[in-house]
Every structure is written in structure tokens, then in C-alpha cells.
PDB file of N, CA and C in Angstrom:
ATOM      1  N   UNK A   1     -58.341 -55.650 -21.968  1.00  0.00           N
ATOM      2  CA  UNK A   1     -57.702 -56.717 -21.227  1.00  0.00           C
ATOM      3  C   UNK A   1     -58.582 -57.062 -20.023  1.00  0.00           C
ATOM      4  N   UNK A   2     -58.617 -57.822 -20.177  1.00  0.00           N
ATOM      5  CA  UNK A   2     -59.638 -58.948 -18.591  1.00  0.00           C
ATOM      6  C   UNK A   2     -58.913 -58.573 -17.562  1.00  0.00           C
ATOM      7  N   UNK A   3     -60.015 -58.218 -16.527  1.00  0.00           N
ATOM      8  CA  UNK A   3     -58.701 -58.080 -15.117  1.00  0.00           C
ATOM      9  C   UNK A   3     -58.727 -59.443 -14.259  1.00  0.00           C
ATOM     10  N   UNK A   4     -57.602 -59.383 -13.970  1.00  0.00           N
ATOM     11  CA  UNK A   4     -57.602 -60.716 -12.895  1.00  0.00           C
ATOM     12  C   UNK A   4     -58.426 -60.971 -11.899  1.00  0.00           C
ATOM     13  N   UNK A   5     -58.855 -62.324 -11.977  1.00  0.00           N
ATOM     14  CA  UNK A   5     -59.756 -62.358 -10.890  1.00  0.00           C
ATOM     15  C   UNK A   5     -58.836 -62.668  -9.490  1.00  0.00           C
ATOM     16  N   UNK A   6     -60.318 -62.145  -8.720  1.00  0.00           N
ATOM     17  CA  UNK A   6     -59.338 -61.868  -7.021  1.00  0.00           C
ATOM     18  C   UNK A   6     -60.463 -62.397  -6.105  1.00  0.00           C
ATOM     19  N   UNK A   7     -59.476 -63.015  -5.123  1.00  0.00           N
ATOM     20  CA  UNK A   7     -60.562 -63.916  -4.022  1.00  0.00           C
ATOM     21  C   UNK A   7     -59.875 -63.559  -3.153  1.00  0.00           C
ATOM     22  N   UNK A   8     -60.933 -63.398  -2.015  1.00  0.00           N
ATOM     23  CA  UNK A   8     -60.856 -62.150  -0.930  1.00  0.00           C
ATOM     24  C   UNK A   8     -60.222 -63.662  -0.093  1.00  0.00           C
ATOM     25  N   UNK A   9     -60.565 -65.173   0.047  1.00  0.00           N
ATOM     26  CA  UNK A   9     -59.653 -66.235   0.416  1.00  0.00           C
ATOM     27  C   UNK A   9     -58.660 -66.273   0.339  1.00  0.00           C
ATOM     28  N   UNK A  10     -57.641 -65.409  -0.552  1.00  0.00           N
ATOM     29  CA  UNK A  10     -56.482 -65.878  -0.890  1.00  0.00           C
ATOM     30  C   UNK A  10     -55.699 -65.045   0.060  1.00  0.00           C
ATOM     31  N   UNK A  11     -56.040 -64.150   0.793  1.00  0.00           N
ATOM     32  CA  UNK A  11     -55.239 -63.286   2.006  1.00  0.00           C
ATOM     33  C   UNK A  11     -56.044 -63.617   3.685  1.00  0.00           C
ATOM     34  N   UNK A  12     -54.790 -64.119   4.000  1.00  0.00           N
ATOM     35  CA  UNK A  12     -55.192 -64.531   5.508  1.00  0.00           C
ATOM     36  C   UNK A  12     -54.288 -63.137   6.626  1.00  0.00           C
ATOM     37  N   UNK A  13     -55.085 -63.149   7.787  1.00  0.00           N
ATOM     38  CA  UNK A  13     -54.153 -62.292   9.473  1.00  0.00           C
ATOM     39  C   UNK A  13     -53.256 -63.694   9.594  1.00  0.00           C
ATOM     40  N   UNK A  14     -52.358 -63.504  10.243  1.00  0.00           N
ATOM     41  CA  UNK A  14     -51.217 -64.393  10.886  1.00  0.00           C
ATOM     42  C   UNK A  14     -51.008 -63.070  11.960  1.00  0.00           C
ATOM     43  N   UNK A  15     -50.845 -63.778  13.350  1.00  0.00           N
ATOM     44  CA  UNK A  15     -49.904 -62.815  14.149  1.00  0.00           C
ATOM     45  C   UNK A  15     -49.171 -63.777  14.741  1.00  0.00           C
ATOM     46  N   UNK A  16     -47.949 -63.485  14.655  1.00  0.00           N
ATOM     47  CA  UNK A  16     -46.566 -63.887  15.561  1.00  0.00           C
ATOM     48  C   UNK A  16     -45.671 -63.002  16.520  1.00  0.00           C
ATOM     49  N   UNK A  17     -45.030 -63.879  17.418  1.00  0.00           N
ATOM     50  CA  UNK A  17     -44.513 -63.382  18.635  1.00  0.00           C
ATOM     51  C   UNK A  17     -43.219 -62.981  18.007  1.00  0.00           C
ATOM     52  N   UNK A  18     -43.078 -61.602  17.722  1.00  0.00           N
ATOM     53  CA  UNK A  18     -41.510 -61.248  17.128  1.00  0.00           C
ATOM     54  C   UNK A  18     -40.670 -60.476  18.121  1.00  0.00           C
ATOM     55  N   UNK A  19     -41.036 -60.546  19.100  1.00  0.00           N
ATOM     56  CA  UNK A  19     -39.881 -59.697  20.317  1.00  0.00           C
ATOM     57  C   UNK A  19     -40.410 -59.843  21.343  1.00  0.00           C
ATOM     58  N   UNK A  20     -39.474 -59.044  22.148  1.00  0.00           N
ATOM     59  CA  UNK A  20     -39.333 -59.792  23.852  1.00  0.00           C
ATOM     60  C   UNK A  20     -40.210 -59.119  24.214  1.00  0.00           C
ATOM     61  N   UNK A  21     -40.967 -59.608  25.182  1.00  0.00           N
ATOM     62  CA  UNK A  21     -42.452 -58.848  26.531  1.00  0.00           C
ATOM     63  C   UNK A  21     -41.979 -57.336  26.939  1.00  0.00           C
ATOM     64  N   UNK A  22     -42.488 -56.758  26.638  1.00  0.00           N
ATOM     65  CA  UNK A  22     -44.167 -56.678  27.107  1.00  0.00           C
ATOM     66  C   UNK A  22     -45.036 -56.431  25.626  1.00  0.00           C
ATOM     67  N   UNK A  23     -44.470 -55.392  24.513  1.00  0.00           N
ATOM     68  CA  UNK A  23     -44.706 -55.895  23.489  1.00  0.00           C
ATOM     69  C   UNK A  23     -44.280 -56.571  22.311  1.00  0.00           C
ATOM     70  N   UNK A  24     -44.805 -57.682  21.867  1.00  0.00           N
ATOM     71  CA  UNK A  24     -44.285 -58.711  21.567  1.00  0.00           C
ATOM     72  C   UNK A  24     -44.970 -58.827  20.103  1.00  0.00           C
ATOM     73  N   UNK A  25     -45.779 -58.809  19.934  1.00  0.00           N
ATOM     74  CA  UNK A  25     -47.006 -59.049  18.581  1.00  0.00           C
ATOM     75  C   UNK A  25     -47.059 -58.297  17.933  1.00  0.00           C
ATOM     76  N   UNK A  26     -46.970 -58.590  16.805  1.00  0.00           N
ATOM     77  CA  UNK A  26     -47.346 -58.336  15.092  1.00  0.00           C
ATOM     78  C   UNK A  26     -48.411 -58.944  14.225  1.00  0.00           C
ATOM     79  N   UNK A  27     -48.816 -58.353  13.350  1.00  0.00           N
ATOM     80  CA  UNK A  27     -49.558 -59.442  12.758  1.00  0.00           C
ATOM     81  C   UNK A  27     -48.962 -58.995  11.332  1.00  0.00           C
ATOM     82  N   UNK A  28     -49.210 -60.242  10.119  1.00  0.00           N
ATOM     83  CA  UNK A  28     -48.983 -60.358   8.582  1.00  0.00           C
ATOM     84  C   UNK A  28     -49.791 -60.478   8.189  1.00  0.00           C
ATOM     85  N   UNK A  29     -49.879 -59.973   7.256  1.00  0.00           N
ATOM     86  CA  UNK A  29     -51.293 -60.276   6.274  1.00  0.00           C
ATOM     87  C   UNK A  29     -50.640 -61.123   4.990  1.00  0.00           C
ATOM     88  N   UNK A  30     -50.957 -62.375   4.519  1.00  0.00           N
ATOM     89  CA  UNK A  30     -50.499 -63.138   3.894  1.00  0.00           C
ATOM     90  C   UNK A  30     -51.692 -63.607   2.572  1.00  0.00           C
ATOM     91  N   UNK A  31     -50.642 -63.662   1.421  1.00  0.00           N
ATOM     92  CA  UNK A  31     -51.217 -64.104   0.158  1.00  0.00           C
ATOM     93  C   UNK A  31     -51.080 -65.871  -0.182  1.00  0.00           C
ATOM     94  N   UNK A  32     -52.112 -66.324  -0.530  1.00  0.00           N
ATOM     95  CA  UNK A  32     -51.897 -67.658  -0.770  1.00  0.00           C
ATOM     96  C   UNK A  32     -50.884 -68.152  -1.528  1.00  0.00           C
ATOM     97  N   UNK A  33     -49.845 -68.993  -1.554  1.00  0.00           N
ATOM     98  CA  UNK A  33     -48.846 -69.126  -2.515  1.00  0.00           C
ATOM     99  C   UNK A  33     -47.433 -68.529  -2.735  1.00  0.00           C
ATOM    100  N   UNK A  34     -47.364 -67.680  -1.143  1.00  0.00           N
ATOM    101  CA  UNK A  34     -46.109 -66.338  -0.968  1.00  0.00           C
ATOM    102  C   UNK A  34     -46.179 -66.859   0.257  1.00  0.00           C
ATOM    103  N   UNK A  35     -44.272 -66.684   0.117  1.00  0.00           N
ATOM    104  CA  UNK A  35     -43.820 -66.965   1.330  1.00  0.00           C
ATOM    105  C   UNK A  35     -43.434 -65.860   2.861  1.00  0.00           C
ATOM    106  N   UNK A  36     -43.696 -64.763   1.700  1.00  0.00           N
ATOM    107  CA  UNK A  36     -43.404 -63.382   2.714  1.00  0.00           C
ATOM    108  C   UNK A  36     -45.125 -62.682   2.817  1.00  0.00           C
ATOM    109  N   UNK A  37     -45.062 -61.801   4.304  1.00  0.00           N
ATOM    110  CA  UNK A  37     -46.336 -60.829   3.987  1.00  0.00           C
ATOM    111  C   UNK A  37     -46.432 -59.978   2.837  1.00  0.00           C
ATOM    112  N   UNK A  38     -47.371 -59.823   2.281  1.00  0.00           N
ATOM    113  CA  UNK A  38     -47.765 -59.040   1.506  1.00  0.00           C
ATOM    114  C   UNK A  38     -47.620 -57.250   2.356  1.00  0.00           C
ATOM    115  N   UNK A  39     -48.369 -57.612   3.774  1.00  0.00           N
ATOM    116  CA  UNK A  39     -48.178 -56.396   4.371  1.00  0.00           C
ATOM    117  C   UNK A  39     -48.049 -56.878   5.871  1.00  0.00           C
ATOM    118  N   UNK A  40     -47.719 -55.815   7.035  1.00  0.00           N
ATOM    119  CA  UNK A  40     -47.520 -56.382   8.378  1.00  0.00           C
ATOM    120  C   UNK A  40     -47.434 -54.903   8.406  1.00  0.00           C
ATOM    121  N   UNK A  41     -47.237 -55.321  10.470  1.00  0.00           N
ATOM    122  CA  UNK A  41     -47.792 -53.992  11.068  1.00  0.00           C
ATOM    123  C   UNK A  41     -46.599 -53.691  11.373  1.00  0.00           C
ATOM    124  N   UNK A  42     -46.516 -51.896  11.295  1.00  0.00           N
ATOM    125  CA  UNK A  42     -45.242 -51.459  11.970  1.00  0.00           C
ATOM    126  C   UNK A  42     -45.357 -51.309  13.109  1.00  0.00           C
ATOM    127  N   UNK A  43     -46.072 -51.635  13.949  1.00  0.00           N
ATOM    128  CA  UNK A  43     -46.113 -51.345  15.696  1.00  0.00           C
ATOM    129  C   UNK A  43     -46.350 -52.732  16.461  1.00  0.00           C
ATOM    130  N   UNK A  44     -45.388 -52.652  17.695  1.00  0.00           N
ATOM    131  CA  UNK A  44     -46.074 -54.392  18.181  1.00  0.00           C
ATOM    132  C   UNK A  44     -47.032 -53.986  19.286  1.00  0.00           C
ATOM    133  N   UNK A  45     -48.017 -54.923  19.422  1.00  0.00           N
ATOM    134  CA  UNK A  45     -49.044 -55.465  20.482  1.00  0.00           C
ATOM    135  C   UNK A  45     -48.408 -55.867  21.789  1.00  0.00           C
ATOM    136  N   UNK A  46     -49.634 -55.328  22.691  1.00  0.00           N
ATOM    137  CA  UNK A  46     -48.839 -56.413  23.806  1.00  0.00           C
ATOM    138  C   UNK A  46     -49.575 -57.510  23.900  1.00  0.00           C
ATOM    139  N   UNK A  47     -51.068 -58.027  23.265  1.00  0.00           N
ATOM    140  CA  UNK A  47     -50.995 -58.636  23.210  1.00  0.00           C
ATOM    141  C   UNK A  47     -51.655 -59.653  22.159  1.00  0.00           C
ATOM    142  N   UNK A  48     -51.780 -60.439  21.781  1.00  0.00           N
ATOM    143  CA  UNK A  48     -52.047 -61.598  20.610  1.00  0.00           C
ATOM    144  C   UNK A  48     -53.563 -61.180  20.082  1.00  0.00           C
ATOM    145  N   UNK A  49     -54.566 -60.583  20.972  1.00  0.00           N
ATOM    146  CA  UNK A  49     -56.010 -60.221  20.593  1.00  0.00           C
ATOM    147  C   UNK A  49     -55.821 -59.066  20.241  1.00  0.00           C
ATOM    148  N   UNK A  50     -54.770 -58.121  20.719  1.00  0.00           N
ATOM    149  CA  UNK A  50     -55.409 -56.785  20.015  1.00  0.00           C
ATOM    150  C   UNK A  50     -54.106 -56.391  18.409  1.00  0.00           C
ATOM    151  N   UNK A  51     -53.698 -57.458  18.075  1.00  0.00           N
ATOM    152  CA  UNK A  51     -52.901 -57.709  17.084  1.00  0.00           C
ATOM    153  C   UNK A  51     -53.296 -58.204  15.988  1.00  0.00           C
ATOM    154  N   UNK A  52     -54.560 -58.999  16.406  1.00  0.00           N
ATOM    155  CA  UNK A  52     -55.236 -60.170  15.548  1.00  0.00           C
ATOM    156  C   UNK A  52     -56.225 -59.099  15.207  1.00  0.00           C
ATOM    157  N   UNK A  53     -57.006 -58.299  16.180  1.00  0.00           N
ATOM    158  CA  UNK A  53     -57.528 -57.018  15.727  1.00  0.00           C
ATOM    159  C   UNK A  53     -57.666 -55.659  14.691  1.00  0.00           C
ATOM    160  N   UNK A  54     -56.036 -55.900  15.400  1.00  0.00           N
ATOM    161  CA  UNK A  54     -55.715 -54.316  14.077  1.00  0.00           C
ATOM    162  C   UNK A  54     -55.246 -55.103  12.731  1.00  0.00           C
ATOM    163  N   UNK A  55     -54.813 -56.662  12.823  1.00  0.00           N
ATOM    164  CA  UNK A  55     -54.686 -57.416  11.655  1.00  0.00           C
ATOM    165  C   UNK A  55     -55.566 -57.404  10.490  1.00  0.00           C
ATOM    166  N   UNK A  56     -57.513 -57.666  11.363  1.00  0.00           N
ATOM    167  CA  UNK A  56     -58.411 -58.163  10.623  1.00  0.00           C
ATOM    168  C   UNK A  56     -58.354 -56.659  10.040  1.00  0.00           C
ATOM    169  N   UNK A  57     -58.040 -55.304  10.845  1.00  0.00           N
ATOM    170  CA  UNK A  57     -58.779 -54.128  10.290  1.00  0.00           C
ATOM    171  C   UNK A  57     -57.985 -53.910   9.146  1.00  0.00           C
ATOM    172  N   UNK A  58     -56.485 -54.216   8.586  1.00  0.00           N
ATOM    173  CA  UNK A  58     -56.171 -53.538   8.072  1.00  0.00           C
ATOM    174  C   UNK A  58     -55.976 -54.490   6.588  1.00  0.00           C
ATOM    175  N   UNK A  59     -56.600 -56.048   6.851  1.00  0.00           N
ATOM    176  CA  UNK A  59     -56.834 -56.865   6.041  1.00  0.00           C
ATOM    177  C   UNK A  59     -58.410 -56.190   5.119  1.00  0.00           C
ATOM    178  N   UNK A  60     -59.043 -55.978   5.888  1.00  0.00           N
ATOM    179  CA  UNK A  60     -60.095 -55.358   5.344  1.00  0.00           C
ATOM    180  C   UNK A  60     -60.213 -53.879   4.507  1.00  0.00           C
ATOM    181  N   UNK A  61     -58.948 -53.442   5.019  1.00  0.00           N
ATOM    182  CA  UNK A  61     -58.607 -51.946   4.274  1.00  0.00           C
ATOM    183  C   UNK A  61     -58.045 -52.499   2.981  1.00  0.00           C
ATOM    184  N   UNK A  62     -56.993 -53.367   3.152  1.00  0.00           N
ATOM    185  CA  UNK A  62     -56.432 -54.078   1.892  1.00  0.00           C
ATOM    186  C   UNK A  62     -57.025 -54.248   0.695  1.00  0.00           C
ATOM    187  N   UNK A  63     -58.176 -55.323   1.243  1.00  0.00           N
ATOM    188  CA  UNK A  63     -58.882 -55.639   0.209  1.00  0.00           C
ATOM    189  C   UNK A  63     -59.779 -55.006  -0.618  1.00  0.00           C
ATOM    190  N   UNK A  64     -60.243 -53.494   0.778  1.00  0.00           N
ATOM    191  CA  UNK A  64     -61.067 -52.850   0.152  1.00  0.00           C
ATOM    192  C   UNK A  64     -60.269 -51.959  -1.374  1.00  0.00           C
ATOM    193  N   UNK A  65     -59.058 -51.706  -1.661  1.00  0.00           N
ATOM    194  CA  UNK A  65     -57.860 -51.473  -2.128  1.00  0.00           C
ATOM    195  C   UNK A  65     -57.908 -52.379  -3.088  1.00  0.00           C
ATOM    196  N   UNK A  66     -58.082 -53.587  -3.096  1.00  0.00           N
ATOM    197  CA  UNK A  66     -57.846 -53.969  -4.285  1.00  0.00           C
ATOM    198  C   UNK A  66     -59.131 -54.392  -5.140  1.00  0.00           C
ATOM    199  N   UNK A  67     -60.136 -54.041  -5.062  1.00  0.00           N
ATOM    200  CA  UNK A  67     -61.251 -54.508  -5.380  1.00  0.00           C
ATOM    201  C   UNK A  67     -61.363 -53.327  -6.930  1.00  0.00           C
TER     202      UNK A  67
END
């Protein structure tokens, strides 16, 4: 059986503001064509850069995972 092909494009970071200050940030890691994350972080940020951070790192663990 052929395996599916996979494009490392089709998963984007998103971080959103999901609770009140001081930490506030999350990030999702999102599949093209899905309306929910595929995965997200269990800990919030305080702030939007170091969210977008541990986003890209764990987007990159992901993928390394599905390759």
C-alpha cells in the first residue's frame, strides 16, 4: 500500500490569547482543512513570543513524527 503523501505546509503555529494576564498564551498547531488543533500546548505563556516559540518547537517535533 502507497503511503500518503505529507506536506510539511499543511500544519501551521497559531497562538491565541485564552485567559486572563499575566499568563495568557497558547499556541495550536493546526492541519489544513480541520477545524480543531491537531495539537496545543498544555501550559500558557506570558507572552505571545515565547508561545509562538515553544509552538514552532513542538511543530517541528510533530513533523519530525510523522515523516
Amino acid at each position: 500500500m502507497d503511503k500518503l503523501h505529507f506536506d510539511r505546509t499543511d500544519y501551521s503555529v497559531v497562538v491565541k490569547n485564552r485567559a486572563p494576564p499575566p499568563s495568557s498564551w497558547k499556541w495550536e498547531i493546526y492541519r489544513a482543512g480541520r477545524s480543531s488543533p491537531v495539537k496545543q500546548s498544555s501550559v500558557f505563556f506570558h507572552t505571545m513570543v515565547t508561545a509562538n516559540r515553544a509552538g514552532k518547537e513542538a511543530l517541528k517535533q510533530l513533523l519530525g513524527k510523522l515523516r
